[in-house]
C-alpha atoms as a PDB file:
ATOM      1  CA  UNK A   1       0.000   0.000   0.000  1.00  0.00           C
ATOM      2  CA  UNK A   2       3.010   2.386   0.889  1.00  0.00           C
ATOM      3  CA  UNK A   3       4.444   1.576  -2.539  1.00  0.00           C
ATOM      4  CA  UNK A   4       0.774   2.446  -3.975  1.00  0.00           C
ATOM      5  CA  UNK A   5       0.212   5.631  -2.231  1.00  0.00           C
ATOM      6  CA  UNK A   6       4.042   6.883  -3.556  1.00  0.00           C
ATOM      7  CA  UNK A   7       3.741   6.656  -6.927  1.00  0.00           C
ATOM      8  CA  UNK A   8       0.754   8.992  -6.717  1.00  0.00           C
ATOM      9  CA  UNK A   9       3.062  11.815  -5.215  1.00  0.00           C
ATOM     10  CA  UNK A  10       4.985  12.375  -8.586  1.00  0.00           C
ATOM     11  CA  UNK A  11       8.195  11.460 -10.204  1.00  0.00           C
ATOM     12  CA  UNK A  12       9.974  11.664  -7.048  1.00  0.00           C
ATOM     13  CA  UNK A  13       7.420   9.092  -5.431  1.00  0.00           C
ATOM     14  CA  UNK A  14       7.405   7.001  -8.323  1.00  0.00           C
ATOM     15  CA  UNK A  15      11.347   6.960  -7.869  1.00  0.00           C
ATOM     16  CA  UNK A  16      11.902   5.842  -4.396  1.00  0.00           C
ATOM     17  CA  UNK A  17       8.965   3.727  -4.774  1.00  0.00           C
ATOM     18  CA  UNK A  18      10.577   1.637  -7.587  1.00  0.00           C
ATOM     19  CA  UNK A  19      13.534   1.477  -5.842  1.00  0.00           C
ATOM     20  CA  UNK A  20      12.441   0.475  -2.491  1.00  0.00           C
ATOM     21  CA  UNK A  21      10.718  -2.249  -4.765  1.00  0.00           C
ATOM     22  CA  UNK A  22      14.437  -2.951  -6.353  1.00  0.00           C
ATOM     23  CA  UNK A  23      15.762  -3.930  -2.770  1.00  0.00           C
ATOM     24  CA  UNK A  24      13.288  -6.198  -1.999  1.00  0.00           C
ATOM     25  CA  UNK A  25      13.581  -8.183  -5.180  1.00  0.00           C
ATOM     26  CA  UNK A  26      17.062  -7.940  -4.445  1.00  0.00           C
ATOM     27  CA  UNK A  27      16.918  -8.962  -1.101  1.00  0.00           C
ATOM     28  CA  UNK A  28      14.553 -11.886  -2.015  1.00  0.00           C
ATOM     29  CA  UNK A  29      16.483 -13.110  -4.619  1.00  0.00           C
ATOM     30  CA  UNK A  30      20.048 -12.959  -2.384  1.00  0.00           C
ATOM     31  CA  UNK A  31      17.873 -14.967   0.161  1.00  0.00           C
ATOM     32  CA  UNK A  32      16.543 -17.663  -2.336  1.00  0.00           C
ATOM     33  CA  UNK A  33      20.120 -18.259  -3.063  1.00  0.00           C
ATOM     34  CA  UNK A  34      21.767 -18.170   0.290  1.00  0.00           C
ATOM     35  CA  UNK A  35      19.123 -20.957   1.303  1.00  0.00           C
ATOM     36  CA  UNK A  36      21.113 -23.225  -1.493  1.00  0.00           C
ATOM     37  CA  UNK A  37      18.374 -22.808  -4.611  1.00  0.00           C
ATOM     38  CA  UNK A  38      20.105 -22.671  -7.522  1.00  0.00           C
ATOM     39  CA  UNK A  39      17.904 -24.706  -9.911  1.00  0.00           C
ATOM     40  CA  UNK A  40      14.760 -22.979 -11.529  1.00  0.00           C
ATOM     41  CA  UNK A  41      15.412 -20.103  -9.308  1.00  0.00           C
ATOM     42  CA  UNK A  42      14.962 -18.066 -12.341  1.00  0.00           C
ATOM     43  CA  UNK A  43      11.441 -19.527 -12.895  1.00  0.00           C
ATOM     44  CA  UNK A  44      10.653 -19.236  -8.719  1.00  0.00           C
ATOM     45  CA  UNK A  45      11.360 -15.376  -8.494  1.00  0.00           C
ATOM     46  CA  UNK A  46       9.011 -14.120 -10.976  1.00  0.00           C
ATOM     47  CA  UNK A  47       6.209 -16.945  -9.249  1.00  0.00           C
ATOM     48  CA  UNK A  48       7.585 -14.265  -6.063  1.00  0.00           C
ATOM     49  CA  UNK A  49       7.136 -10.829  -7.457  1.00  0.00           C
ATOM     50  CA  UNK A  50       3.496 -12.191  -8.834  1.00  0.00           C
ATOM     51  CA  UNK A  51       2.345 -13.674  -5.387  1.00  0.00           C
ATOM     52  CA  UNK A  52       3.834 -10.040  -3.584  1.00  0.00           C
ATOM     53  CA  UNK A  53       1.363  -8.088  -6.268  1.00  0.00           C
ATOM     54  CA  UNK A  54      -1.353 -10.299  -5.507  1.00  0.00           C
ATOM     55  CA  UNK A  55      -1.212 -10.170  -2.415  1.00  0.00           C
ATOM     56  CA  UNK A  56      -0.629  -6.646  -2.058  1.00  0.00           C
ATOM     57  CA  UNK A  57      -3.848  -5.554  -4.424  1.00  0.00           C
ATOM     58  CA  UNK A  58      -5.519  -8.051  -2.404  1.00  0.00           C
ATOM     59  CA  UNK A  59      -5.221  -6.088   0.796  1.00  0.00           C
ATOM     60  CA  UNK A  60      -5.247  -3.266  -0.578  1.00  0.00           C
ATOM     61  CA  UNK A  61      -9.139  -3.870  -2.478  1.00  0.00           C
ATOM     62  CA  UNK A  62     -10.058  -5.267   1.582  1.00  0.00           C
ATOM     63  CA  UNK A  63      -9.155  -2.467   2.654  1.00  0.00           C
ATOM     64  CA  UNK A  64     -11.114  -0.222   0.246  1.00  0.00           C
ATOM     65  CA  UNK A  65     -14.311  -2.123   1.010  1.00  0.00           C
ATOM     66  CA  UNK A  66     -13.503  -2.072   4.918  1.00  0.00           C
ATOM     67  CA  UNK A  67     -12.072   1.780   5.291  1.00  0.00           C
ATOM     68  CA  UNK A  68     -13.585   3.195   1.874  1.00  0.00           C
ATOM     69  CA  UNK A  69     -12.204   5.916  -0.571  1.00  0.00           C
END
C-alpha cells in the first residue's frame, strides 16, 4: 500500500517507490540463493514478485471495502 500511495506523489514518489521495490527483489532473490536454490530459481522469483502483487492488491481492495475511498 506504501508503494501504492508513492507513486501517486509524482516522479519523485514514483522513484523511491521503484527502488524500495528494487531492494526487496534484491533482497529476495540474495535470500533464495543463500538458502542453497540454484535450480529454476529463475522460474521461482518471478512466481515471487506475482504472489507479492497479488497479495498486495488483495489487501489493498479489503481495505477499500472495509475503510472506503
Amino acid at each position: 500500500m506504501l508503494l501504492r500511495r508513492m507513486r501517486e506523489e509524482g516522479i519523485a514518489g514514483k522513484e523511491l517507490s521503484q527502488t524500495m521495490y528494487d531492494v526487496f527483489q534484491d533482497d529476495i532473490e540474495q535470500r533464495v540463493y543463500a538458502e542453497g536454490v540454484t535450480v529454476r530459481a529463475g522460474k521461482l522469483l518471478p512466481a515471487l514478485e506475482q504472489s507479492f502483487y497479488g497479495s498486495a492488491v488483495r489487501s489493498l481492495s479489503q481495505l477499500i471495502l472495509v475503510v472506503g475511498n
